[in-house]
C-alpha atoms as a PDB file:
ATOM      1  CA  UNK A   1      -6.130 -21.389 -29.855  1.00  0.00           C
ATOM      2  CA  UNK A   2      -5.631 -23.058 -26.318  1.00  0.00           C
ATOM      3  CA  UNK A   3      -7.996 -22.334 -23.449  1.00  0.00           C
ATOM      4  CA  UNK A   4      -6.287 -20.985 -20.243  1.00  0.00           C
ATOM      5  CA  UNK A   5      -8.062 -23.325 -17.393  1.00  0.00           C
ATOM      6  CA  UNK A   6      -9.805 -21.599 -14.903  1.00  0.00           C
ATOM      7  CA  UNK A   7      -8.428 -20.678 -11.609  1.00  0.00           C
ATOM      8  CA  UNK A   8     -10.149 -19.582  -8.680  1.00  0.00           C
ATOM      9  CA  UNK A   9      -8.790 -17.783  -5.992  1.00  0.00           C
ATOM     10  CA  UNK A  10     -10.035 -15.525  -3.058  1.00  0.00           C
ATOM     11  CA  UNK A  11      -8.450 -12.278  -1.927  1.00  0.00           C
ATOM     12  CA  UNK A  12      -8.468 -11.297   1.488  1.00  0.00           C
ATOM     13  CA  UNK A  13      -7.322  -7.176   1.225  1.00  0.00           C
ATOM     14  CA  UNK A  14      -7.510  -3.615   2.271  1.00  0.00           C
ATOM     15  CA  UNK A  15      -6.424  -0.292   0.238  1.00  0.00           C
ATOM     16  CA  UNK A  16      -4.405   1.286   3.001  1.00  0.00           C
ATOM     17  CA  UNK A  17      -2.431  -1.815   3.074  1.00  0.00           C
ATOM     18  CA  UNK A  18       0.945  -1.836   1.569  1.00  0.00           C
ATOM     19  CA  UNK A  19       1.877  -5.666   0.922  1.00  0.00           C
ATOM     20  CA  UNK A  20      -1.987  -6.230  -0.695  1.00  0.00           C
ATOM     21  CA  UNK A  21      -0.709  -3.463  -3.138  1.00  0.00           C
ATOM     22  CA  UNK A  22       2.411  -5.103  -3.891  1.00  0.00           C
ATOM     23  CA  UNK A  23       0.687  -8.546  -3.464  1.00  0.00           C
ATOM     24  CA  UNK A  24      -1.997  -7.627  -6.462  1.00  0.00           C
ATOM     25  CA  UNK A  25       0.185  -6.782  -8.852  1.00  0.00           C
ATOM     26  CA  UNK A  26       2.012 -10.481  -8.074  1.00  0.00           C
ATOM     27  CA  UNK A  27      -1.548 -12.125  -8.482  1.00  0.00           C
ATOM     28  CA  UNK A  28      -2.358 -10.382 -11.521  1.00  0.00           C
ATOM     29  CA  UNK A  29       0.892 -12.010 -13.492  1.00  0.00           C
ATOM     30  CA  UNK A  30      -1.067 -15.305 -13.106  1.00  0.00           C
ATOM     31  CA  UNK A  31      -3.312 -14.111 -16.115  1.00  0.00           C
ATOM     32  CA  UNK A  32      -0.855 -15.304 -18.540  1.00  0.00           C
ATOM     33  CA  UNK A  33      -1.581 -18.973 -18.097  1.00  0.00           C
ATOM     34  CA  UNK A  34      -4.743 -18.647 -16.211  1.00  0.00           C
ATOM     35  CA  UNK A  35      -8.541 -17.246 -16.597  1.00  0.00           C
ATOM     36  CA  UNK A  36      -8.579 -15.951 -13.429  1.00  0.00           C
ATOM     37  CA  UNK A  37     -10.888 -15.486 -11.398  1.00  0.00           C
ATOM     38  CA  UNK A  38     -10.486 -13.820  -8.440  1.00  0.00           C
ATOM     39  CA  UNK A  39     -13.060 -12.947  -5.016  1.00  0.00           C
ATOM     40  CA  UNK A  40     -12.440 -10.345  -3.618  1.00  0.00           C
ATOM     41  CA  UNK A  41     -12.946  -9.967   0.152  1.00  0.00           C
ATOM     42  CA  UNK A  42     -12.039  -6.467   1.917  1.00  0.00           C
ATOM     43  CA  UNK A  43     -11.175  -6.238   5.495  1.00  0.00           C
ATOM     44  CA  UNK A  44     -11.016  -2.442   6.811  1.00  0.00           C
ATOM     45  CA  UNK A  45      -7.479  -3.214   8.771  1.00  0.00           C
ATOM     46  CA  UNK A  46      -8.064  -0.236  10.914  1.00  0.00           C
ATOM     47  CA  UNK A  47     -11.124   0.775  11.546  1.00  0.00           C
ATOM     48  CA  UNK A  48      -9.786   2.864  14.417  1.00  0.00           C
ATOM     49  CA  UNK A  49      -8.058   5.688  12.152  1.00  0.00           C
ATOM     50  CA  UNK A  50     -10.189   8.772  11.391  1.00  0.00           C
ATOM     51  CA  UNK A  51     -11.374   9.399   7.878  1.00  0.00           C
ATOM     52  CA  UNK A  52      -9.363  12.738   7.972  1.00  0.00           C
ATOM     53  CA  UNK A  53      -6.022  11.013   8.248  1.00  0.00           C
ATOM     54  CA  UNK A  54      -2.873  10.751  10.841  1.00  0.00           C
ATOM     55  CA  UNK A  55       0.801  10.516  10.583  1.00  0.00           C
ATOM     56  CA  UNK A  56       1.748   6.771   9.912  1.00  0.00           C
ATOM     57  CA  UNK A  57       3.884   7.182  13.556  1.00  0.00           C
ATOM     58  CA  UNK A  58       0.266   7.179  14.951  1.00  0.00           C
ATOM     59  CA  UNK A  59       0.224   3.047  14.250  1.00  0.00           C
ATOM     60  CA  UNK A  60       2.605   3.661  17.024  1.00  0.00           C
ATOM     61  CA  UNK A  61       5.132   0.310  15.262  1.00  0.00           C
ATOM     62  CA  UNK A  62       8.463  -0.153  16.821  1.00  0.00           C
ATOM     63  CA  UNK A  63      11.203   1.951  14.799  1.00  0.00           C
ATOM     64  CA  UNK A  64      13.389  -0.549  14.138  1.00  0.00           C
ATOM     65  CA  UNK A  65      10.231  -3.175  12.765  1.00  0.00           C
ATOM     66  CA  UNK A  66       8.760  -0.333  10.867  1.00  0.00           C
ATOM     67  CA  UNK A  67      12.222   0.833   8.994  1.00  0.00           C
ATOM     68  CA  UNK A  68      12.131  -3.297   8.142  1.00  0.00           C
ATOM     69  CA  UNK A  69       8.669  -3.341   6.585  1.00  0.00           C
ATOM     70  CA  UNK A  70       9.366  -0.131   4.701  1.00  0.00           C
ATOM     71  CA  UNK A  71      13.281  -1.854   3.490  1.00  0.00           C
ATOM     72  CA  UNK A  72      10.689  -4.953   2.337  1.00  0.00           C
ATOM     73  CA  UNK A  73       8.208  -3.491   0.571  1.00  0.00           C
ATOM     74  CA  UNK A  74      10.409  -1.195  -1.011  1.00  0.00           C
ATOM     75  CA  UNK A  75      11.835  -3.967  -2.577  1.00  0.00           C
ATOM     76  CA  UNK A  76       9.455  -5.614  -3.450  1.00  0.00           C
ATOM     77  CA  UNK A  77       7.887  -2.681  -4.941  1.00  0.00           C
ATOM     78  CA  UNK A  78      11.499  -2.169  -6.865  1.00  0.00           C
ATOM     79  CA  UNK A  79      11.148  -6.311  -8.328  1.00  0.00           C
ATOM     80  CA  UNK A  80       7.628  -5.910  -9.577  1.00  0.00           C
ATOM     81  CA  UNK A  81       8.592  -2.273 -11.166  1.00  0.00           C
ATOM     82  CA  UNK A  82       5.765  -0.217  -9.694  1.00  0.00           C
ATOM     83  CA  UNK A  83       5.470   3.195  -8.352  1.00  0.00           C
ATOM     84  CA  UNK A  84       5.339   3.302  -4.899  1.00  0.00           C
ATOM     85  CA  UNK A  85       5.509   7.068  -2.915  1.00  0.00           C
ATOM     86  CA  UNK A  86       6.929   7.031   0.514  1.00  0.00           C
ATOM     87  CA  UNK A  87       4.010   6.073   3.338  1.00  0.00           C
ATOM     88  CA  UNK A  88       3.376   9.647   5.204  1.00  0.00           C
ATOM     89  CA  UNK A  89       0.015   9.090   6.294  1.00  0.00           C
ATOM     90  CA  UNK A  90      -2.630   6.103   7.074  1.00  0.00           C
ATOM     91  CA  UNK A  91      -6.539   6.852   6.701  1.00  0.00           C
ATOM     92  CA  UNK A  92      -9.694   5.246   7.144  1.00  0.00           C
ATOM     93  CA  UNK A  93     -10.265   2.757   4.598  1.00  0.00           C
ATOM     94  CA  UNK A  94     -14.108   1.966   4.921  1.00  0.00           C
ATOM     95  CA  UNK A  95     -15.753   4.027   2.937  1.00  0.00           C
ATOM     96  CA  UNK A  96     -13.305   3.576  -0.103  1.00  0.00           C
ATOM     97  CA  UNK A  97     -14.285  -0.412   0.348  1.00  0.00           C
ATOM     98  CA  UNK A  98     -17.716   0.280   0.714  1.00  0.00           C
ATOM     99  CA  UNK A  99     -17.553   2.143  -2.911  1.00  0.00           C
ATOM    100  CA  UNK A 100     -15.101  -1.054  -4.069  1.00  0.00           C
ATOM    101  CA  UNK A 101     -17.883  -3.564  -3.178  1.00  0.00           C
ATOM    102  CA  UNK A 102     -20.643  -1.444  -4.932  1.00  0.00           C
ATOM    103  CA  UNK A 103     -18.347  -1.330  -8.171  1.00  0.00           C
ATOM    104  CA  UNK A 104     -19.259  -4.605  -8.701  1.00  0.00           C
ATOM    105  CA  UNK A 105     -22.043  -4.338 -10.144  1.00  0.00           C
ATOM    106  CA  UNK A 106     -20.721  -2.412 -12.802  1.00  0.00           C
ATOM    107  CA  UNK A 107     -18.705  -5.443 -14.097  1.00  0.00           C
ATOM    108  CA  UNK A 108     -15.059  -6.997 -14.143  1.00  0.00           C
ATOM    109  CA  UNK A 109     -13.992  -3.570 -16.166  1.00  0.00           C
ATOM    110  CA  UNK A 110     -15.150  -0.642 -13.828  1.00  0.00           C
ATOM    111  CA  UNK A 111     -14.061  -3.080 -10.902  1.00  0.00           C
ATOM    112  CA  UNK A 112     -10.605  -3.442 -11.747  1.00  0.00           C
ATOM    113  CA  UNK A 113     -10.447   0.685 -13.094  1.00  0.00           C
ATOM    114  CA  UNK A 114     -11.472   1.316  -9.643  1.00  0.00           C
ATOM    115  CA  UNK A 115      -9.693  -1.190  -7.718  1.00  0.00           C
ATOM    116  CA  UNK A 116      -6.553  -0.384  -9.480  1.00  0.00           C
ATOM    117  CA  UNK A 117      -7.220   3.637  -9.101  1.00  0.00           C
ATOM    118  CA  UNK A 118      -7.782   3.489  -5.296  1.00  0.00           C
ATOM    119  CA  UNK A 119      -4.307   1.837  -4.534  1.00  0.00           C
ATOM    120  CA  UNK A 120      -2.471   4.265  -6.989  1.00  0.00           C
ATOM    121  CA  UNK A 121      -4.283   7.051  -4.842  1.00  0.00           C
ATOM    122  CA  UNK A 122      -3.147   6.553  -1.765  1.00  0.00           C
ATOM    123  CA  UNK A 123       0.479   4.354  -2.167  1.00  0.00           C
ATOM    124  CA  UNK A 124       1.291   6.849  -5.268  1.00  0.00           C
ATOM    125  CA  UNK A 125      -0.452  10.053  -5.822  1.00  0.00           C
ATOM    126  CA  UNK A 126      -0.491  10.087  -1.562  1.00  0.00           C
ATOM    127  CA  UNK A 127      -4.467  11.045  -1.948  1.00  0.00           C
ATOM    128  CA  UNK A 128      -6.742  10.463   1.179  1.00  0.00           C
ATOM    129  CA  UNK A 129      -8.519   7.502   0.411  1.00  0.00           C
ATOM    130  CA  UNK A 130     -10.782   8.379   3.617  1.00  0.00           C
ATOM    131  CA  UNK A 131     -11.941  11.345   1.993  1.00  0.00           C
ATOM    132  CA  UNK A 132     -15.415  10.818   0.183  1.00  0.00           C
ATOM    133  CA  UNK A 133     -14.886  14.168  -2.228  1.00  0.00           C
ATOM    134  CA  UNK A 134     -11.234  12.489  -3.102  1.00  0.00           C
ATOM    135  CA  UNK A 135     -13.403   9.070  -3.344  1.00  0.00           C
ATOM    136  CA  UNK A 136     -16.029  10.772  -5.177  1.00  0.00           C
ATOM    137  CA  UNK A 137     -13.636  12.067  -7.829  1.00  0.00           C
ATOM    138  CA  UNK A 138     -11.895   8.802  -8.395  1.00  0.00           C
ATOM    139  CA  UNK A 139     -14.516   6.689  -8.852  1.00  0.00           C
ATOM    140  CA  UNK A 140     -16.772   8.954 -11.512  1.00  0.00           C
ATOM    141  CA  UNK A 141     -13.467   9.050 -13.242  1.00  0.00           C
ATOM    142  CA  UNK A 142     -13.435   5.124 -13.252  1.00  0.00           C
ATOM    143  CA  UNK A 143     -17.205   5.034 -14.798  1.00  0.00           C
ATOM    144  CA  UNK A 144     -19.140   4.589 -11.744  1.00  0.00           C
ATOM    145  CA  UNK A 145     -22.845   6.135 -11.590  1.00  0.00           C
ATOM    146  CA  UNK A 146     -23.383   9.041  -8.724  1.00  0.00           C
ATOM    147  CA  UNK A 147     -26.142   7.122  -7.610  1.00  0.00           C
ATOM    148  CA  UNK A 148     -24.286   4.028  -7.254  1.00  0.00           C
ATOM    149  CA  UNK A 149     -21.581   5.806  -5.137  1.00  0.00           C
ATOM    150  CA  UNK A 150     -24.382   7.149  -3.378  1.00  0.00           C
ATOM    151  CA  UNK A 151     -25.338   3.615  -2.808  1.00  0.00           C
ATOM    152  CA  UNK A 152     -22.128   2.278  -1.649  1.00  0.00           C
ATOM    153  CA  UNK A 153     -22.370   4.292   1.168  1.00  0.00           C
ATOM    154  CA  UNK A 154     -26.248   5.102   2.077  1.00  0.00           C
ATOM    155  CA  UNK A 155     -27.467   1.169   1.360  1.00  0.00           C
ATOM    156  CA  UNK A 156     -26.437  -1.308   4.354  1.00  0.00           C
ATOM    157  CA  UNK A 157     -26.412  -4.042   1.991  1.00  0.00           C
ATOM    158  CA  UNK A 158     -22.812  -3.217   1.237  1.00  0.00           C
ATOM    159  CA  UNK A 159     -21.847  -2.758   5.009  1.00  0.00           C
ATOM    160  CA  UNK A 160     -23.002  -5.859   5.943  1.00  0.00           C
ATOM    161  CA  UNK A 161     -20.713  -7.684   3.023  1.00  0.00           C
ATOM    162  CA  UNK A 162     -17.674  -6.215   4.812  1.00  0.00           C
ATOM    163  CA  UNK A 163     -19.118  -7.669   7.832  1.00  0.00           C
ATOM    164  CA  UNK A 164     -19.403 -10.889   6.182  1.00  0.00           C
ATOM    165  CA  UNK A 165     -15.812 -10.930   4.812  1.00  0.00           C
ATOM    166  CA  UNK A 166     -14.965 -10.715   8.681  1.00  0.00           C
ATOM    167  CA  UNK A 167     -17.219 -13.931   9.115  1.00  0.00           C
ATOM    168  CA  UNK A 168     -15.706 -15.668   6.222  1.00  0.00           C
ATOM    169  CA  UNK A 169     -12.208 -14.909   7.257  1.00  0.00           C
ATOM    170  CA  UNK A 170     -12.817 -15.985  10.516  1.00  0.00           C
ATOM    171  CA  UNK A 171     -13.872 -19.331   9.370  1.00  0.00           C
ATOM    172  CA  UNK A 172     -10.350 -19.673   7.284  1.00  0.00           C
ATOM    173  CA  UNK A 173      -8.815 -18.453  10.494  1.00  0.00           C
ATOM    174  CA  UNK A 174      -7.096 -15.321   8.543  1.00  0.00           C
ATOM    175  CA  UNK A 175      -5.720 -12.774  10.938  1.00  0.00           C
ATOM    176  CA  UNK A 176      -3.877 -10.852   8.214  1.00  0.00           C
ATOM    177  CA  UNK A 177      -3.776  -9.352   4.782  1.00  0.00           C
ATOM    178  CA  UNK A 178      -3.348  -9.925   2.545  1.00  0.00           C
ATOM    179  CA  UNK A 179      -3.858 -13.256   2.818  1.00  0.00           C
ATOM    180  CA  UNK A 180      -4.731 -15.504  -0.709  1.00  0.00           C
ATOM    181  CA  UNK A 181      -6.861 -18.869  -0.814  1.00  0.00           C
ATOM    182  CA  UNK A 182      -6.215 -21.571  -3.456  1.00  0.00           C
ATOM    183  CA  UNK A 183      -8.521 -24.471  -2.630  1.00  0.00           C
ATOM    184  CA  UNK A 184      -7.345 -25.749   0.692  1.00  0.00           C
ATOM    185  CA  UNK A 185      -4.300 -23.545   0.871  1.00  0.00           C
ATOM    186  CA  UNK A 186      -4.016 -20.708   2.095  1.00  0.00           C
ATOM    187  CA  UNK A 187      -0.625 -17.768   1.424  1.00  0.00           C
ATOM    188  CA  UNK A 188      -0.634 -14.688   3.596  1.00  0.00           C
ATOM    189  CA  UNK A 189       1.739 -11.543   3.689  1.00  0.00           C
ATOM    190  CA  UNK A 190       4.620 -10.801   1.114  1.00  0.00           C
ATOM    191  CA  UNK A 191       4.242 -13.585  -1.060  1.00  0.00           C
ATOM    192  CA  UNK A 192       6.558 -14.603  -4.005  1.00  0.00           C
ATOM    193  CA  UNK A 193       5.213 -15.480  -7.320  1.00  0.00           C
ATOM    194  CA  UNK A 194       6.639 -18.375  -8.155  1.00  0.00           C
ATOM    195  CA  UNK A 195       4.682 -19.609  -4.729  1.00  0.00           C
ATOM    196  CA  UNK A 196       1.582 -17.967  -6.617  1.00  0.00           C
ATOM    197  CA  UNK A 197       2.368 -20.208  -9.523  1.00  0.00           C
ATOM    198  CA  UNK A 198       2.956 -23.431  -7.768  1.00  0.00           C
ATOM    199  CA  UNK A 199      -0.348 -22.985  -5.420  1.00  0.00           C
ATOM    200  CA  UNK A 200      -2.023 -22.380  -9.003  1.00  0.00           C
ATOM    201  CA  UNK A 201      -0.581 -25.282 -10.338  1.00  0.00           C
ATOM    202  CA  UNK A 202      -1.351 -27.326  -7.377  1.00  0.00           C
ATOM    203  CA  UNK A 203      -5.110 -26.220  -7.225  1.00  0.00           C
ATOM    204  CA  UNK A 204      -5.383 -26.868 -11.503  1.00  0.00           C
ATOM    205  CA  UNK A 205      -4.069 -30.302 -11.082  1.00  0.00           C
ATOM    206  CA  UNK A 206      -6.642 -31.083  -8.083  1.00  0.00           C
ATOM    207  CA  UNK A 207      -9.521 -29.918  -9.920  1.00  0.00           C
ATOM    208  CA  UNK A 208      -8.788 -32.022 -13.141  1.00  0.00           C
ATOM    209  CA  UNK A 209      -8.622 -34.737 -10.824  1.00  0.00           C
ATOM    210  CA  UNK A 210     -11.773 -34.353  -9.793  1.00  0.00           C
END
């Protein structure tokens, strides 16, 4: 039985944001030729919005450039077949990476539960993310120890990892999410996947060069 060759990649993302929710699923189709392995790095996009929530007209967007975001992701959402409520409300997304970050140490399985639970919250079951009894709920239903949630938001180790993902993106020069590094290259916003696939392809062929 063949090997799938390993690939790499780092994942610059926040829950509240639409296109990283679209953009995983897209990333996750690489897993069919690929052991992937994937970094993730969360950037809270707006650390500005209170943990309570406000109406998304609060981001204060341009009608007309917010009707075309919504027309895009729709259809994106429509090509990858996944659920996708309509956006009513944007939250703080801190303490939900916070608790992402801590899953970690629960392994690749409890990760991912989580990681995939928190975006169905919030983009289809239209839960507040910013809540930490909503967060609570989610993540002991994922596996995660009450202590470790505890953790995620009591130890400062974990706060200063998001401030290092702002240190590391910096470096890349990333300005957006969700933005995707493969090797030297670097794909932000709605990407498609057959760009996924040649990046991946790209990055396998340098690293057997090597």
């Amino acid at each position: 039985m063949a090997v799938s060759p390993e690939l790499k990649v780092t994942v610059y993302s926040d829950y509240i944001c639409p296109f990283c929710y679209v953009g995983n699923h897209r990333l996750q189709h690489l897993r069919d030729s690929y052991d992937l392995k994937i970094n993730w790095c969360f950037l809270e996009i707006h650390p500005e919005t209170s943990a309570g929530g406000e109406p998304i007209d609060s981001l204060d967007y341009p009608s007309e450039q917010w009707q075309q975001l919504l027309s895009q992701l729709e259809r994106v959402a429509q090509e990858e077949q996944i659920p996708l409520s309509r956006i009513e409300f944007i939250t703080n997304s801190k303490d939900a990476l916070l608790l992402s970050e801590a899953s970690k140490k629960c392994g690749k399985d409890i990760f991912y539960r989580l990681h995939d639970a928190l975006f169905h919250a919030y983009f289809v079951d239209q839960k507040n993310i910013g809540d930490r009894n909503v967060l609570r709920e989610i993540a002991s239903s994922c596996g995660m120890d009450h202590h470790l949630i505890d953790d995620a938001w009591e130890d400062k180790h974990y706060e200063l990892t998001l401030l290092n993902n702002y240190q590391l993106a910096r470096n890349h020069n990333i300005q957006s999410v969700p933005s995707f590094i493969f090797g030297e290259r670097i794909l932000t916003g709605v990407v498609a996947e057959a760009t996924f696939r040649e990046a991946a392809e790209q990055l396998a062929t340098a690293e057997l060069q090597c």
